[in-house]
N, C-alpha and C. Protein backbone atom coordinates (compact mmCIF):
# COMPACT_ATOMS: atom_id res chain seq x y z
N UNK A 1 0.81 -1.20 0.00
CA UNK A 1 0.00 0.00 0.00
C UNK A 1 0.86 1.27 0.00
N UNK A 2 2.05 1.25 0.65
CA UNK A 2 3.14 2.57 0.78
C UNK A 2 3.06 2.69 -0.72
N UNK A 3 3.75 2.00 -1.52
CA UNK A 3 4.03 2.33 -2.98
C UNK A 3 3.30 2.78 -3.95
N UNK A 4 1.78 2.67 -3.47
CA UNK A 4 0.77 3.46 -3.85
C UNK A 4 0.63 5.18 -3.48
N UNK A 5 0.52 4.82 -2.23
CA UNK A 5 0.85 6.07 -1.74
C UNK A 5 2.13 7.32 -2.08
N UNK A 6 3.32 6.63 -2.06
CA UNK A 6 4.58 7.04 -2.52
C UNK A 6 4.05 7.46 -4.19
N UNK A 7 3.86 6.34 -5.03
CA UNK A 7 3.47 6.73 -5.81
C UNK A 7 2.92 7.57 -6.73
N UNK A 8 1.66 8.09 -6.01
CA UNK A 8 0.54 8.88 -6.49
C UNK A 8 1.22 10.55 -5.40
N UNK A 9 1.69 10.06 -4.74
CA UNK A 9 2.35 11.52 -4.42
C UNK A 9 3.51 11.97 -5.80
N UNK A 10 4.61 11.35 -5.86
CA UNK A 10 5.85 11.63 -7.02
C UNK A 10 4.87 11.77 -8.04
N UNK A 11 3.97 11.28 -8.89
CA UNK A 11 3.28 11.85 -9.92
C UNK A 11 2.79 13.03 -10.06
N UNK A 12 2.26 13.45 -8.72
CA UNK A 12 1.74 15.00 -8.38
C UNK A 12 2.66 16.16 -8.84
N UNK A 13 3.78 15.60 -7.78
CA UNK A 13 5.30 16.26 -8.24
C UNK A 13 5.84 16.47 -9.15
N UNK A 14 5.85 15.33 -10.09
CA UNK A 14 6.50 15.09 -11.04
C UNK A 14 5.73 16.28 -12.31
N UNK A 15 4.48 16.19 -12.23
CA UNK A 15 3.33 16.92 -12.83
C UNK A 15 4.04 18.34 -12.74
N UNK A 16 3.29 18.87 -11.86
CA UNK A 16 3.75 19.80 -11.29
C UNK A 16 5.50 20.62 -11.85
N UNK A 17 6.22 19.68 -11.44
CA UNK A 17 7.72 20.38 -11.95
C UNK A 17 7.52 20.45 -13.06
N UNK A 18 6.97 19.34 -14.07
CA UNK A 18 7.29 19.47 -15.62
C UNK A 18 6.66 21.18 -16.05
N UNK A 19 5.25 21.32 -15.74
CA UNK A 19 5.10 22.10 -15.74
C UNK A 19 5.48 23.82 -15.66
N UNK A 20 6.37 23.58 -14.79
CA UNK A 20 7.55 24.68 -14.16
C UNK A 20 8.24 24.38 -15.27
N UNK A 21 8.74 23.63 -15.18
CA UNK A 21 9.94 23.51 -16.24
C UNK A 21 9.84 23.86 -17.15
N UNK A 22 8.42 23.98 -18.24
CA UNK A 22 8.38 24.49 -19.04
C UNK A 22 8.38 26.13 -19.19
N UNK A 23 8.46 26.88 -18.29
CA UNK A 23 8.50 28.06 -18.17
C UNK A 23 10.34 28.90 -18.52
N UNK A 24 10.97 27.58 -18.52
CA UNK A 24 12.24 27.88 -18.22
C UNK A 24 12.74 28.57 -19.58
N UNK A 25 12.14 27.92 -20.99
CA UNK A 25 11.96 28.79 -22.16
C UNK A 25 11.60 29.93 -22.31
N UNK A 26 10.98 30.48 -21.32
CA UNK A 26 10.45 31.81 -21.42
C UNK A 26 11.08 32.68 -20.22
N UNK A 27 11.94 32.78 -20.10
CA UNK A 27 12.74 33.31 -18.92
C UNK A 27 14.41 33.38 -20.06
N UNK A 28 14.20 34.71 -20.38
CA UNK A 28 15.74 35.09 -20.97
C UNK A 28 16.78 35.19 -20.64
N UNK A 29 17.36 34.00 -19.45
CA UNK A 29 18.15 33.76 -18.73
C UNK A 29 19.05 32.49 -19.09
N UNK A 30 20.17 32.70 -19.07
CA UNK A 30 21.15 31.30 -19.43
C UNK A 30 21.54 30.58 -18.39
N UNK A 31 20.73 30.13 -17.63
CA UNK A 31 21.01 29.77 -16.27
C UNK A 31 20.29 28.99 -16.17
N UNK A 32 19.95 27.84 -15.28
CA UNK A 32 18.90 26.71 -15.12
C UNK A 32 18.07 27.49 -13.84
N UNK A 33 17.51 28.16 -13.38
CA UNK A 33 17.24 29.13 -12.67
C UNK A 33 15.78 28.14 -12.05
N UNK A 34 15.13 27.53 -13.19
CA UNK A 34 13.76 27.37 -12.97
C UNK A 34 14.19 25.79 -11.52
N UNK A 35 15.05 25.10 -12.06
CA UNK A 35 15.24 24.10 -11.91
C UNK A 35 16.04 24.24 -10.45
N UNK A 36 16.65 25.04 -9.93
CA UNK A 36 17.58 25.67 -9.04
C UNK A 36 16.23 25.84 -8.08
N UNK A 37 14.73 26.86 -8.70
CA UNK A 37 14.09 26.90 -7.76
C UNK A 37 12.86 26.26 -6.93
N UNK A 38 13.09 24.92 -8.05
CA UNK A 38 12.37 23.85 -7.38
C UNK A 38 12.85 23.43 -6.66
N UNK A 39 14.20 23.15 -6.55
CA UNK A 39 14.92 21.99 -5.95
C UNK A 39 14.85 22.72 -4.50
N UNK A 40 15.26 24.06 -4.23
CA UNK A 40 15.39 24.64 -3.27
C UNK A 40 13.97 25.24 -2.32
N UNK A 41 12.66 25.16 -3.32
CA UNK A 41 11.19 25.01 -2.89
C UNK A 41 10.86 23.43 -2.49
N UNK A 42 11.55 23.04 -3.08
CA UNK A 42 11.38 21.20 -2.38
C UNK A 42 11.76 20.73 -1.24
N UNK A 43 13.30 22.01 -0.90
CA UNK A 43 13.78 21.76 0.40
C UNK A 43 13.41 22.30 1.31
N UNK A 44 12.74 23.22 1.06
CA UNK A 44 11.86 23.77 1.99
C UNK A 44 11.03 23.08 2.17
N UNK A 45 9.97 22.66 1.75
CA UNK A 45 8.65 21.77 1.42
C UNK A 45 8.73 20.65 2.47
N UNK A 46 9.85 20.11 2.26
CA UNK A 46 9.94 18.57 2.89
C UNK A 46 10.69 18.80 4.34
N UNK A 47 11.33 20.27 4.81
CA UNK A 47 11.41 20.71 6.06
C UNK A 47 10.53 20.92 6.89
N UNK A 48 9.51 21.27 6.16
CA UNK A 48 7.85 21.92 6.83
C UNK A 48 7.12 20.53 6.87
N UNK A 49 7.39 19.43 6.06
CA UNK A 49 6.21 18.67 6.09
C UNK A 49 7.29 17.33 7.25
N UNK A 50 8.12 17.48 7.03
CA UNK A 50 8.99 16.66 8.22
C UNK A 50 8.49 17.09 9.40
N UNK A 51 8.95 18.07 9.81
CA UNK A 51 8.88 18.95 11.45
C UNK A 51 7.42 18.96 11.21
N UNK A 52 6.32 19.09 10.28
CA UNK A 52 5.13 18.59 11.11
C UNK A 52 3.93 17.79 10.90
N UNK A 53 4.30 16.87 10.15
CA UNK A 53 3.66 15.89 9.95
C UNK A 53 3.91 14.37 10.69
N UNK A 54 2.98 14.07 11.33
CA UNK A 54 3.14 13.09 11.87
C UNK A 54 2.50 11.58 12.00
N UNK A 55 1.84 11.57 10.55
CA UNK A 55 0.98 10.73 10.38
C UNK A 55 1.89 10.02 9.20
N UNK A 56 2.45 8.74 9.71
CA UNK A 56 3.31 7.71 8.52
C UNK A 56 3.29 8.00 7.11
N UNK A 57 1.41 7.98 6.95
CA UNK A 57 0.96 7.48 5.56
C UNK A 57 1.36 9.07 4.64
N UNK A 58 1.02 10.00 5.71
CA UNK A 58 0.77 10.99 4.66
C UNK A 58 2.28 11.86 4.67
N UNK A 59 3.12 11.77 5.46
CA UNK A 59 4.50 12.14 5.53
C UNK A 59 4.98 11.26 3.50
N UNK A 60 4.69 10.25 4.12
CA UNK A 60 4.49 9.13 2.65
C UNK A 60 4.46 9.68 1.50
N UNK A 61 3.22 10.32 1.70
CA UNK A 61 2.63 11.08 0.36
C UNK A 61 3.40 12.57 -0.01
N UNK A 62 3.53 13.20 1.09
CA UNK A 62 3.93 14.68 1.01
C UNK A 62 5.44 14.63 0.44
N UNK A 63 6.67 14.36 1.67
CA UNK A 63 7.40 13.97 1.76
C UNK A 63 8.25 12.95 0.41
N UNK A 64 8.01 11.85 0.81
CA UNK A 64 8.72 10.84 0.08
C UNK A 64 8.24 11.00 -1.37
N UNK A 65 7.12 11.04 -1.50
CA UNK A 65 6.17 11.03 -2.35
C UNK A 65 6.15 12.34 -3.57
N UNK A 66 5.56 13.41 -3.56
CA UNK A 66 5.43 14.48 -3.77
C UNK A 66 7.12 15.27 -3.68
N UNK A 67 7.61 15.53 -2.61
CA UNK A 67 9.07 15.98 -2.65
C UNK A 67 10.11 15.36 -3.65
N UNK A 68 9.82 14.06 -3.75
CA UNK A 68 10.62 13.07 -4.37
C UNK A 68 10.81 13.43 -5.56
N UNK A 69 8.95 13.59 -6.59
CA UNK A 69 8.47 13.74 -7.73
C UNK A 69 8.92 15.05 -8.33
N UNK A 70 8.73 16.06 -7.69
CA UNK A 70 9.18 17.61 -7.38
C UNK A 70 10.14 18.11 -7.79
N UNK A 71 11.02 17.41 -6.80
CA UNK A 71 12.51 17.90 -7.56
C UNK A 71 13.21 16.89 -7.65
N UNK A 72 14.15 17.64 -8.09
CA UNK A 72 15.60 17.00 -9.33
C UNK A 72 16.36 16.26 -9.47
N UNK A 73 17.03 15.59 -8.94
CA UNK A 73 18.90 15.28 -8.76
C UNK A 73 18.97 15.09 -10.43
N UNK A 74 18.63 14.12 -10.92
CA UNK A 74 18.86 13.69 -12.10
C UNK A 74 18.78 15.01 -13.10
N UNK A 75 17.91 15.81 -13.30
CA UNK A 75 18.03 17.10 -14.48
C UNK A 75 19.06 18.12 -13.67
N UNK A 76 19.11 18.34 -12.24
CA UNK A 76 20.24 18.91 -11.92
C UNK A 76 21.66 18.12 -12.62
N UNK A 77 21.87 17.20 -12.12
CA UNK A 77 23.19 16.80 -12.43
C UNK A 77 23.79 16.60 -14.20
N UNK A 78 22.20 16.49 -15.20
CA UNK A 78 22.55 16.64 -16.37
C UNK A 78 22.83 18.42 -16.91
N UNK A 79 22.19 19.10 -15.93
CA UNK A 79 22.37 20.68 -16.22
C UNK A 79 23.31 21.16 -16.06
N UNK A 80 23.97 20.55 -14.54
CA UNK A 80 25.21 20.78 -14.20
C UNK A 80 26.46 20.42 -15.71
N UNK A 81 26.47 19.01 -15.89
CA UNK A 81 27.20 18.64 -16.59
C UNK A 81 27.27 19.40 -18.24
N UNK A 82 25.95 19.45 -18.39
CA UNK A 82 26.11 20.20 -19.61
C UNK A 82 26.78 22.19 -19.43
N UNK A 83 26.60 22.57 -18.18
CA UNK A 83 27.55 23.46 -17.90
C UNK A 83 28.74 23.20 -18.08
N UNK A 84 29.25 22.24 -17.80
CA UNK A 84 30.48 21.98 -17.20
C UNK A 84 31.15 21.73 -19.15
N UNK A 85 30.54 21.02 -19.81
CA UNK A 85 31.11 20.77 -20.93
C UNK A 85 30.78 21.56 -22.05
N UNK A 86 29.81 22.67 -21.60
CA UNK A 86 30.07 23.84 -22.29
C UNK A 86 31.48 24.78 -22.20
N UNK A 87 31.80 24.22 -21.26
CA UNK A 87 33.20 25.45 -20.46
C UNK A 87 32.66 26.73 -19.93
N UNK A 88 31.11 26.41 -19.14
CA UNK A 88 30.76 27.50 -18.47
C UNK A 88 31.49 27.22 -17.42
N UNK A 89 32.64 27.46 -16.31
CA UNK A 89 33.04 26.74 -15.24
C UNK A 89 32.45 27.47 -14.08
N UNK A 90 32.22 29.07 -14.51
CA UNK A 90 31.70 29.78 -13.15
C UNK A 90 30.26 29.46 -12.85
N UNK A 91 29.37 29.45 -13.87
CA UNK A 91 28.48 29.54 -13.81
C UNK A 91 27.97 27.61 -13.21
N UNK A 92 28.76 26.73 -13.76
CA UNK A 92 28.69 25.40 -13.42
C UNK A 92 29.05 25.35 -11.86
N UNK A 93 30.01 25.96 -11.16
CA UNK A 93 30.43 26.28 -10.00
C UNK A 93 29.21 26.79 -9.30
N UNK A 94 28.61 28.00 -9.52
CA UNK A 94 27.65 28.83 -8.54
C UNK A 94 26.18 27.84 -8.68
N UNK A 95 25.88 27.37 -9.91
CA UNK A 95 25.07 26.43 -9.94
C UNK A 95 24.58 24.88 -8.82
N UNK A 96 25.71 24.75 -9.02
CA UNK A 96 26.46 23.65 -7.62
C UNK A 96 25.94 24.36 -5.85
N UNK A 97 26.95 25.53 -5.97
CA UNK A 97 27.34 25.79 -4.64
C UNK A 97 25.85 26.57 -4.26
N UNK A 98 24.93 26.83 -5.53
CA UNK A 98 24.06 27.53 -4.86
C UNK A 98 22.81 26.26 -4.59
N UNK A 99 22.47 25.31 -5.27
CA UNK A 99 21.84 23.89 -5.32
C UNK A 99 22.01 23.57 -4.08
N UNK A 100 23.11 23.44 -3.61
CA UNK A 100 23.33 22.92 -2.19
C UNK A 100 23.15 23.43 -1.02
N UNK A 101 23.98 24.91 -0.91
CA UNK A 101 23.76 25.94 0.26
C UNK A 101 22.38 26.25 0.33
N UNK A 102 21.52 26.34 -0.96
CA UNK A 102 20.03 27.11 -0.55
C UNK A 102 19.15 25.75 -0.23
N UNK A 103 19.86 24.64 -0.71
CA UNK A 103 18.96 23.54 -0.69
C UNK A 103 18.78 23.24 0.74
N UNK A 104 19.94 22.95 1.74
CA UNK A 104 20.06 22.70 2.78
C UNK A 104 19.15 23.30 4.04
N UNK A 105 19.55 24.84 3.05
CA UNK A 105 19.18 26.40 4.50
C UNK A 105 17.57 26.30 4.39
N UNK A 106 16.82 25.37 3.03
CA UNK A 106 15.98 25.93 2.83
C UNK A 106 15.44 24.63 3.32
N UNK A 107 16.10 23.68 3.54
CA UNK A 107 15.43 22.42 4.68
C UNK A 107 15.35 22.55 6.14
N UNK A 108 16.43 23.60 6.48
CA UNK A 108 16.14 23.80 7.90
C UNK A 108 15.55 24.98 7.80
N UNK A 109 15.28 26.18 7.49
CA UNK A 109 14.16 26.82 7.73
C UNK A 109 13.10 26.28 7.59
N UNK A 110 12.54 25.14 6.65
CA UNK A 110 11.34 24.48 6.93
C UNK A 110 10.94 23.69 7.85
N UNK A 111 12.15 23.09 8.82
CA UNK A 111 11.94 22.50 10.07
C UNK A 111 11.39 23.59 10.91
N UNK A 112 12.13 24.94 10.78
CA UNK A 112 11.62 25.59 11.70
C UNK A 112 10.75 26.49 11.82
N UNK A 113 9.65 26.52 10.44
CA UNK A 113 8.90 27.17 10.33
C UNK A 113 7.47 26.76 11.25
């Protein structure tokens, strides 16, 4: 039954980001920007629904589920790379360092919201 649950949450997510994602064409920016601000709305997301959710099933859904679907690793790490073998190196650099630092800050401010 979890994998249902898990399930039908990451589809939500998954929905959802594609959607975003498509916006990223329309933003005259050479930067993966859209994708930077899911990942870092996800870490927030799953801070807030950690610190206060306390019901297995639906942590399940929100969490594992939905957060999972949401955001990235996999289109990050191909965005990254295609930075990287463009010979953008700064921009492949701040991409990184900002993925991580906002990702993190933006999991513990959601604990402590």
């Amino acid at each position: 039954m979890n994998f249902l649950i898990v399930g039908f949450g990451a589809a939500i997510g998954a929905f959802i980001r594609n959607e975003l994602t498509l916006l990223q064409s329309k933003i005259p920016v050479d930067f993966p920007v859209i994708t930077l601000l899911i990942n870092i709305f996800g870490a927030l997301l799953l801070g807030i629904f950690t610190a206060q959710i306390h019901n297995g099933a639906i942590l399940l859904l929100l969490g594992t589920g939905f957060c999972g679907g949401f955001t990235t690793f996999g289109t990050f790490s191909m965005e990254l790379s295609q930075l990287w073998f463009q010979h953008r190196f700064v921009r492949c650099l701040l991409y990184f360092v900002l993925t991580y630092i906002f990702g993190i800050l933006g999991f513990i401010i959601g604990i402590h919201i």
